[in-house]
N, C-alpha and C. Protein backbone atom coordinates (compact mmCIF):
# COMPACT_ATOMS: atom_id res chain seq x y z
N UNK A 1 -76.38 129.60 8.26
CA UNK A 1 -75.50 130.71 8.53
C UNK A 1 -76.27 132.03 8.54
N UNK A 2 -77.29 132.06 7.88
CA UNK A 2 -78.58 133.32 8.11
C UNK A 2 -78.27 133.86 9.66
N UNK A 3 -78.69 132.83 10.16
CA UNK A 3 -79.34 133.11 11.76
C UNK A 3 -77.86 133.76 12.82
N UNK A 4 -76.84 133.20 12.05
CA UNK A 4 -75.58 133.62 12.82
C UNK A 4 -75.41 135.24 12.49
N UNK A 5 -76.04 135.49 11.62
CA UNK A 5 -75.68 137.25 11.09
C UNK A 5 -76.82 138.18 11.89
N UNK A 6 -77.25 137.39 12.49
CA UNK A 6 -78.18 138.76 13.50
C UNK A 6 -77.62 139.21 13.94
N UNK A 7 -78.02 140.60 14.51
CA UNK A 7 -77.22 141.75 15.05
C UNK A 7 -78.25 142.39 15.93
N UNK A 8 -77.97 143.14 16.96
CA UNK A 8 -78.97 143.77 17.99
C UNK A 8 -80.00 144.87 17.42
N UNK A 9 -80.26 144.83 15.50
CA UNK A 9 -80.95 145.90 15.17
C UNK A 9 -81.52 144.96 14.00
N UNK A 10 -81.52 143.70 14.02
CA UNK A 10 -82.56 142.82 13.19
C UNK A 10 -83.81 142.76 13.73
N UNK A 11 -84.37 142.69 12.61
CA UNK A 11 -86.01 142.06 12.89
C UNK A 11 -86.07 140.91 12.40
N UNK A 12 -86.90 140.40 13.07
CA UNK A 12 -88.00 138.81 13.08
C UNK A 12 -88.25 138.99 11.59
N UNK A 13 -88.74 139.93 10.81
CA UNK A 13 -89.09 139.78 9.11
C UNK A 13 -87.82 139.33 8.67
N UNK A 14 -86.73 140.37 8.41
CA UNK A 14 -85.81 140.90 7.81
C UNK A 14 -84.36 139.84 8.16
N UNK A 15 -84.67 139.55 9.82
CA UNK A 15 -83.04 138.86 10.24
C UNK A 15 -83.28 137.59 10.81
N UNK A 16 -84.69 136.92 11.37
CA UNK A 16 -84.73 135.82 12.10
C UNK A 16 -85.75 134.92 10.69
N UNK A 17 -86.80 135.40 10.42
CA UNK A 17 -87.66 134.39 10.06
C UNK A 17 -87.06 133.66 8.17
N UNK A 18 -85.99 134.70 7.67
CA UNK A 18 -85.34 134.36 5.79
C UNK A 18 -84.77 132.58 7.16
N UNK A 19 -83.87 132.88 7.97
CA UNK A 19 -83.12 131.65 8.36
C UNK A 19 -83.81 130.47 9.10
N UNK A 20 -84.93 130.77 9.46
CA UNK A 20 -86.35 130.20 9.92
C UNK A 20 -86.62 129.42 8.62
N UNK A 21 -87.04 129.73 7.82
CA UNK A 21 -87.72 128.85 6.43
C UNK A 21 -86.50 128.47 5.87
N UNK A 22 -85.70 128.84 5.92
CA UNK A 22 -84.34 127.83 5.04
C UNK A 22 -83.86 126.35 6.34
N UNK A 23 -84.07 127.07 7.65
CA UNK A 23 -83.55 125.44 8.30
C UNK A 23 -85.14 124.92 8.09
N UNK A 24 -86.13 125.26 8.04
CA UNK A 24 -87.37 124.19 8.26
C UNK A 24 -87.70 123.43 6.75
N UNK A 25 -87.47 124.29 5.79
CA UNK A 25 -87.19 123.47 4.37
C UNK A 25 -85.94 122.35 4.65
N UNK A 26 -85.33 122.66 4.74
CA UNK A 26 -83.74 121.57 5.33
C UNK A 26 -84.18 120.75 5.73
N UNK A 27 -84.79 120.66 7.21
CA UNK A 27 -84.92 119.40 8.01
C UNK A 27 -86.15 119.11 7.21
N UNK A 28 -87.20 119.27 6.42
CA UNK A 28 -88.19 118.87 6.19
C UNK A 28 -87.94 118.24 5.11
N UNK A 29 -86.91 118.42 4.14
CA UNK A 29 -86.25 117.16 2.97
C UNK A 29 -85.20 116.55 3.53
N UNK A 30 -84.60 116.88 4.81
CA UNK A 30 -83.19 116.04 5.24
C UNK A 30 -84.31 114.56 6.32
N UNK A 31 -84.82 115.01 7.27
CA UNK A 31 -85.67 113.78 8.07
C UNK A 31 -86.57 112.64 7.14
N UNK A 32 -86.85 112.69 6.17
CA UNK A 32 -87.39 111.70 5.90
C UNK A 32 -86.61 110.83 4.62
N UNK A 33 -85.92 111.69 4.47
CA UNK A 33 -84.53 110.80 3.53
C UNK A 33 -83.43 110.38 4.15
N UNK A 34 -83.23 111.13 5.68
CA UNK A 34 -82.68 110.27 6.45
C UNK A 34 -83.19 108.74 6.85
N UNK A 35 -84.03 108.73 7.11
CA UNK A 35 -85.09 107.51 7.78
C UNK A 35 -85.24 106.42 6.68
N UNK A 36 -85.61 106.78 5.18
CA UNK A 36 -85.94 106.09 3.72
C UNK A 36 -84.17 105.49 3.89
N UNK A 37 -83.40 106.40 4.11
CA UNK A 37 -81.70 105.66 3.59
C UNK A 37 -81.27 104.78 4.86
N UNK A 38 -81.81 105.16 6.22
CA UNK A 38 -81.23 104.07 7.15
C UNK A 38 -81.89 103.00 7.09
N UNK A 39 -83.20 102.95 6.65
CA UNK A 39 -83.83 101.56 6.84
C UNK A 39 -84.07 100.95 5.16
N UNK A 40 -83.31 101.19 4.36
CA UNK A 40 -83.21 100.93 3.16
C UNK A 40 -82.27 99.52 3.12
N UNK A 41 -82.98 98.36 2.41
CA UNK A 41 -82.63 97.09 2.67
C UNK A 41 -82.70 96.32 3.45
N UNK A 42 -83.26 97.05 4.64
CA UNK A 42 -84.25 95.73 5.92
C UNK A 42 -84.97 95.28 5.77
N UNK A 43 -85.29 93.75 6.07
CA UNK A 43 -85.87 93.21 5.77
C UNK A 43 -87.28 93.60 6.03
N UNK A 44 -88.42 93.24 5.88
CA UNK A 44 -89.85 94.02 5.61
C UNK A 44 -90.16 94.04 7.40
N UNK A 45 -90.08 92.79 8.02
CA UNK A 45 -90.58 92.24 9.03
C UNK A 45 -89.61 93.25 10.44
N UNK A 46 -88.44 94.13 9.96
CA UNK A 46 -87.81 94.45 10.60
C UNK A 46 -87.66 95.88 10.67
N UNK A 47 -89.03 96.46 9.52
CA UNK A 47 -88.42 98.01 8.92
C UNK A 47 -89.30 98.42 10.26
N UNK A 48 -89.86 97.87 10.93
CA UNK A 48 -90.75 99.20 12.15
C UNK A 48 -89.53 99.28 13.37
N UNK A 49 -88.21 98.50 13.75
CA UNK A 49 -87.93 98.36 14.46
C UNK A 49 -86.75 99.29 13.76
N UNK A 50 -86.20 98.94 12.74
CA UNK A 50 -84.93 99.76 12.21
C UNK A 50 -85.44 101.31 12.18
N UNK A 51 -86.92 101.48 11.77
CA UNK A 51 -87.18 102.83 11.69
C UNK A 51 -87.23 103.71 13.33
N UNK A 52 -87.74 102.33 14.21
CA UNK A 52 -87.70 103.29 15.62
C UNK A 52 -86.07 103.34 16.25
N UNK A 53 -85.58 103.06 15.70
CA UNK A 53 -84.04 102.66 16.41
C UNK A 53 -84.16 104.29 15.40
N UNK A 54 -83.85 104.71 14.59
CA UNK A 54 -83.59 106.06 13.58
C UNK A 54 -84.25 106.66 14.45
N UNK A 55 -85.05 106.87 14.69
CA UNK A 55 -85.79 108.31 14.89
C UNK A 55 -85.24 108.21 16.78
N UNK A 56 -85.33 107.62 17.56
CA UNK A 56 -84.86 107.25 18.75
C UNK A 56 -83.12 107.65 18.45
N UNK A 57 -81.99 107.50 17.59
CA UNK A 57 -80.98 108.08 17.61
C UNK A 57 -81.18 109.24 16.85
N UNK A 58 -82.00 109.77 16.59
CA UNK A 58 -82.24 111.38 15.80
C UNK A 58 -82.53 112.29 17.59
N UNK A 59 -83.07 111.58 18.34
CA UNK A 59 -84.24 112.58 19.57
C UNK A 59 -83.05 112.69 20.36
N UNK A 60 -82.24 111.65 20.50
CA UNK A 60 -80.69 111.27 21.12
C UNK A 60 -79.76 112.14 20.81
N UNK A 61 -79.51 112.35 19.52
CA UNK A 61 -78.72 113.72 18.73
C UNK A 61 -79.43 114.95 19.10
N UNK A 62 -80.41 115.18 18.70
CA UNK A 62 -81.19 116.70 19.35
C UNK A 62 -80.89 116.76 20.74
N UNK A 63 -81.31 115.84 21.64
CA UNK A 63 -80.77 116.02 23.04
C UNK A 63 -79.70 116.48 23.34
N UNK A 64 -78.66 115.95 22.90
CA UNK A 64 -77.40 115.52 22.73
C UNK A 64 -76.35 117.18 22.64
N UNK A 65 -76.83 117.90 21.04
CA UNK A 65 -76.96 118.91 20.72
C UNK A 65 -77.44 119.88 21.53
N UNK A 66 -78.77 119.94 21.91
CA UNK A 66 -79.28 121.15 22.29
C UNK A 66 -78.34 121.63 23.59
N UNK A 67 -77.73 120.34 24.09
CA UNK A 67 -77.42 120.32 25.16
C UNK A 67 -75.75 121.11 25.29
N UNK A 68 -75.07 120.65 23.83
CA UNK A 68 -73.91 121.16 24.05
C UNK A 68 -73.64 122.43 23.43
N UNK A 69 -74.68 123.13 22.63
CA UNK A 69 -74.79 124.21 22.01
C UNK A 69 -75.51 125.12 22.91
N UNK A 70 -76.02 124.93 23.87
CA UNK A 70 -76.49 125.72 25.11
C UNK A 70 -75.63 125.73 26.10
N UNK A 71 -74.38 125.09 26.14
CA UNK A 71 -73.31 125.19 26.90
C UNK A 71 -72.41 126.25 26.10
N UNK A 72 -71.67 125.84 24.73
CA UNK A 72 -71.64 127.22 24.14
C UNK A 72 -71.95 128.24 23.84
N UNK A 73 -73.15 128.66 23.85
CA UNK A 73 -74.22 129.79 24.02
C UNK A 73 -74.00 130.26 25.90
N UNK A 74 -73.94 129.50 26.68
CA UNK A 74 -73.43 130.46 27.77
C UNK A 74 -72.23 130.58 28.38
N UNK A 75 -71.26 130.13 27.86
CA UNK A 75 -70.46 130.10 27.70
C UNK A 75 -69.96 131.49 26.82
N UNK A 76 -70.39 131.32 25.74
CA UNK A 76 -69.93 133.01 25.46
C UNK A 76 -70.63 134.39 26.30
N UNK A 77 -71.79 134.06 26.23
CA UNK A 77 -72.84 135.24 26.90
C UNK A 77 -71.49 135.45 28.62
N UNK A 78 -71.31 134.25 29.13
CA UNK A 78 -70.32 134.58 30.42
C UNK A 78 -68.90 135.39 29.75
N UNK A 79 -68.18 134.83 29.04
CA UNK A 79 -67.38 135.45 28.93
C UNK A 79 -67.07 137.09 28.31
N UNK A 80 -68.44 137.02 27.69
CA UNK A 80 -68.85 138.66 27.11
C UNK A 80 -68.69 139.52 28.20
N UNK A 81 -70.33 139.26 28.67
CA UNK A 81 -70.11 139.58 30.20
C UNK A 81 -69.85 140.46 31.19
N UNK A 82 -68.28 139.02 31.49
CA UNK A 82 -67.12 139.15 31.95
C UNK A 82 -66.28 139.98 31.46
N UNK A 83 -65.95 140.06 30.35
CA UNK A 83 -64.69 141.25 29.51
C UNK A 83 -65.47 142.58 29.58
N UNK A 84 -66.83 143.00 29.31
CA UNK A 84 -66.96 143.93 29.10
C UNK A 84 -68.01 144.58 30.18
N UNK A 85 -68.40 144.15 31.33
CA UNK A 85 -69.13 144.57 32.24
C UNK A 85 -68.07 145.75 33.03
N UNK A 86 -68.80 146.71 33.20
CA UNK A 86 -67.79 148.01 34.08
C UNK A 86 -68.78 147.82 35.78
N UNK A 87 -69.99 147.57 35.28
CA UNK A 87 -70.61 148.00 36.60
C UNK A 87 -70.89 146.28 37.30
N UNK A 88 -71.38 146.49 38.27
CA UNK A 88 -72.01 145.08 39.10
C UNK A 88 -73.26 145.99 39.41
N UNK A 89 -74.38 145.16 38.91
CA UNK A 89 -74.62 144.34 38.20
C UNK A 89 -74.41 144.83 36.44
N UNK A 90 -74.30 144.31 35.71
CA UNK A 90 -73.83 144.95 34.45
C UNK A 90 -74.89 145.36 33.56
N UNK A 91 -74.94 146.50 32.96
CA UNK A 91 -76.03 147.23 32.25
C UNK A 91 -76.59 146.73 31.60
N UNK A 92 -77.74 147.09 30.95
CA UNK A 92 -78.70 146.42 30.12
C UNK A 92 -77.93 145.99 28.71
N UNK A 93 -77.12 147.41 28.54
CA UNK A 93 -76.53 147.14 27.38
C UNK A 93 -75.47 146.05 26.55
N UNK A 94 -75.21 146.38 28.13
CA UNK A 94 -73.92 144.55 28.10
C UNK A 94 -74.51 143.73 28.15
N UNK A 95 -75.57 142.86 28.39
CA UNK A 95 -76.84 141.96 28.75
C UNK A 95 -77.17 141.76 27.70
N UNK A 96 -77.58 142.46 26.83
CA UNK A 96 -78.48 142.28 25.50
C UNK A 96 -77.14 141.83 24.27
N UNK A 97 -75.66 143.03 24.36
CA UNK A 97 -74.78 142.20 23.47
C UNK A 97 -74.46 140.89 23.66
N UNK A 98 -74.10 140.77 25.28
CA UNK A 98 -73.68 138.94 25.70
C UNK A 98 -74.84 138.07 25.39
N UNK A 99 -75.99 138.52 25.02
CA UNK A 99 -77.30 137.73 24.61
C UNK A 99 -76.76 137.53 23.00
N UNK A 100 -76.31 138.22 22.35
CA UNK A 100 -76.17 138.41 20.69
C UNK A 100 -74.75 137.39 20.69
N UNK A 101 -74.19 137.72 21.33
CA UNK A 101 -72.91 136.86 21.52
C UNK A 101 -73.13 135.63 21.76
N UNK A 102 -73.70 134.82 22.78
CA UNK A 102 -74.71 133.35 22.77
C UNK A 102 -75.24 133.02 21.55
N UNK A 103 -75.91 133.97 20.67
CA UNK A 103 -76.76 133.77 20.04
C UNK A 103 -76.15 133.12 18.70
N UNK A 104 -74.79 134.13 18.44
CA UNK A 104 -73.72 134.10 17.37
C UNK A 104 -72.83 133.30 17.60
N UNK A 105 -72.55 132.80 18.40
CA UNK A 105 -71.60 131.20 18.99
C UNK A 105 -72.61 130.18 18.76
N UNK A 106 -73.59 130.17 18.82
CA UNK A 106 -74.57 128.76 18.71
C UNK A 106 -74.65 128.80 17.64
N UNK A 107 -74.76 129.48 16.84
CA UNK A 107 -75.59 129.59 15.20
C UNK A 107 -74.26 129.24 14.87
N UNK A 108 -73.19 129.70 15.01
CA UNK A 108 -71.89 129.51 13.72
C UNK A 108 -71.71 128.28 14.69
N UNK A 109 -71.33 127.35 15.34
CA UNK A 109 -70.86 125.94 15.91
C UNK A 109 -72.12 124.87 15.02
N UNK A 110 -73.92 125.09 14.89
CA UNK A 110 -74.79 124.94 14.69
C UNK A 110 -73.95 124.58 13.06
N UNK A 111 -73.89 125.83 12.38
CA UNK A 111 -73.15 125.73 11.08
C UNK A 111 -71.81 124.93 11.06
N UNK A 112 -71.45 124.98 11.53
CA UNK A 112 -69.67 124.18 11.59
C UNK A 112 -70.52 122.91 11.61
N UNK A 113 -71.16 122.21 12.49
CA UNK A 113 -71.64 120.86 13.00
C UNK A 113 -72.33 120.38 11.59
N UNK A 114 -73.22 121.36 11.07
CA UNK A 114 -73.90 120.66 10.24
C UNK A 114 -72.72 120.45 8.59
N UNK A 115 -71.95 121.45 8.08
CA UNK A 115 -71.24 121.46 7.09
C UNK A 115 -70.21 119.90 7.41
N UNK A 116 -69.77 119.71 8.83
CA UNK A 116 -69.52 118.62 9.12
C UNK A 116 -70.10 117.19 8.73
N UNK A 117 -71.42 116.93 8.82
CA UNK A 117 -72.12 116.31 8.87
C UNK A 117 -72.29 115.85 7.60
N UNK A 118 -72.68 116.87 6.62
CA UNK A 118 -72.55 116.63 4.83
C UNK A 118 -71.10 116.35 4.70
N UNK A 119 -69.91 116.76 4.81
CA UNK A 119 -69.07 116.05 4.54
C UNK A 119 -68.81 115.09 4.91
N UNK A 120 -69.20 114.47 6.45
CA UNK A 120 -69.13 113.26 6.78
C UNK A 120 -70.33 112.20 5.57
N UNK A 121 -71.40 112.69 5.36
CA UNK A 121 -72.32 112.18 4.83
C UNK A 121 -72.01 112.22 3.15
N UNK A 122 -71.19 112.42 2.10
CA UNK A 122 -70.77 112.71 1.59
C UNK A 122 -69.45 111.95 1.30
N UNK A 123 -68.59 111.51 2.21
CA UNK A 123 -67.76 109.97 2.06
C UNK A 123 -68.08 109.13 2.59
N UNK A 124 -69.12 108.98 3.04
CA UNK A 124 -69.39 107.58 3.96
C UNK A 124 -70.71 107.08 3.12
N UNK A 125 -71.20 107.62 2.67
CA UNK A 125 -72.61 107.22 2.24
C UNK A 125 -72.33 106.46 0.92
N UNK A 126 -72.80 105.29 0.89
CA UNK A 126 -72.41 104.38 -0.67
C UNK A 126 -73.22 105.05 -1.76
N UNK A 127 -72.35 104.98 -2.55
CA UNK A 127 -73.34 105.24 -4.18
C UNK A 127 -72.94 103.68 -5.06
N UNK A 128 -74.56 103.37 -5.33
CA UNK A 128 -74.76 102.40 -5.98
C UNK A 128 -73.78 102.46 -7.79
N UNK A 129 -73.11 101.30 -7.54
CA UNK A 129 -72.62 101.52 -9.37
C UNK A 129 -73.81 100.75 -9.98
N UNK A 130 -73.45 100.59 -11.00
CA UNK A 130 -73.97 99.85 -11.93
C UNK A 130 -74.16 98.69 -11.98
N UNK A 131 -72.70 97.80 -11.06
CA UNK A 131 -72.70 96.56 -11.36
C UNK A 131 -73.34 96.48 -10.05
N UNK A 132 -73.65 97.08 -9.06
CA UNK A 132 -74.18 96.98 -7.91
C UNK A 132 -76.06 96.94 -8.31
N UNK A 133 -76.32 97.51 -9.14
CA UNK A 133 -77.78 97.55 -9.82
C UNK A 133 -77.95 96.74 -10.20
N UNK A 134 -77.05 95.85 -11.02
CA UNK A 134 -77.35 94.49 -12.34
C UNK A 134 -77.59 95.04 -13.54
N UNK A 135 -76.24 96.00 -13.48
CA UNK A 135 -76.22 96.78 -15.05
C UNK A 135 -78.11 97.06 -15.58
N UNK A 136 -79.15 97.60 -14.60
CA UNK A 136 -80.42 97.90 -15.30
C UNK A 136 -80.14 99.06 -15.82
């Protein structure tokens, strides 16, 4: 949610790079505990194939994503635009907000998707009991 609070008078120190190191810490403890929990209990002879099937539906999701969050991203930038352009072709000034507007629709959907995701991940994901351990 960092990255959704830019505004047309942030800097790269101050407004892009704090939300830069918080998603690259993220994915850098979320990707490989993803991968350890999907192929957790395959059999030995089967973990190179369960692990490429994971990372092959991870490149599938990024695709997947980039693809529909760049449809929302112009999607707003058009409709900005559109509401607030006076001239043809429309000023720099309108250009650069409908850029901030793309920018602030991707980042908060980006956020919605992922808070989604932990809650999906969060009832669906088993937690081992005890008697599931052998009471160790």
């Amino acid at each position: 949610m960092l990255l959704a609070q830019l505004d047309i008078d942030s800097t790269y120190l101050t407004g892009g790079l704090p939300g830069l190191i918080v998603l690259g810490i993220g994915m850098g403890l979320a990707m490989p505990a993803s991968i350890q929990t999907a192929t957790l209990g395959v059999r030995a002879d089967h973990a190179g194939v369960a692990s490429a099937v994971v990372s092959t539906a991870q490149q599938i999701g990024v695709a997947i994503g980039i693809a529909v969050l760049n449809t929302l991203a112009a999607t707003a930038a058009t409709d900005y635009t559109t509401s607030h352009a006076t001239t043809n072709p429309p000023s720099a000034a309108v250009l650069t907000h409908a850029q901030m507007a793309s920018y602030t629709t991707a980042f908060w959907w980006s956020a919605a998707i992922f808070l989604a995701g932990a809650l999906i991940t969060a009832f669906v994901f088993r937690r081992r009991t005890r008697a599931d351990r052998g009471h160790d």
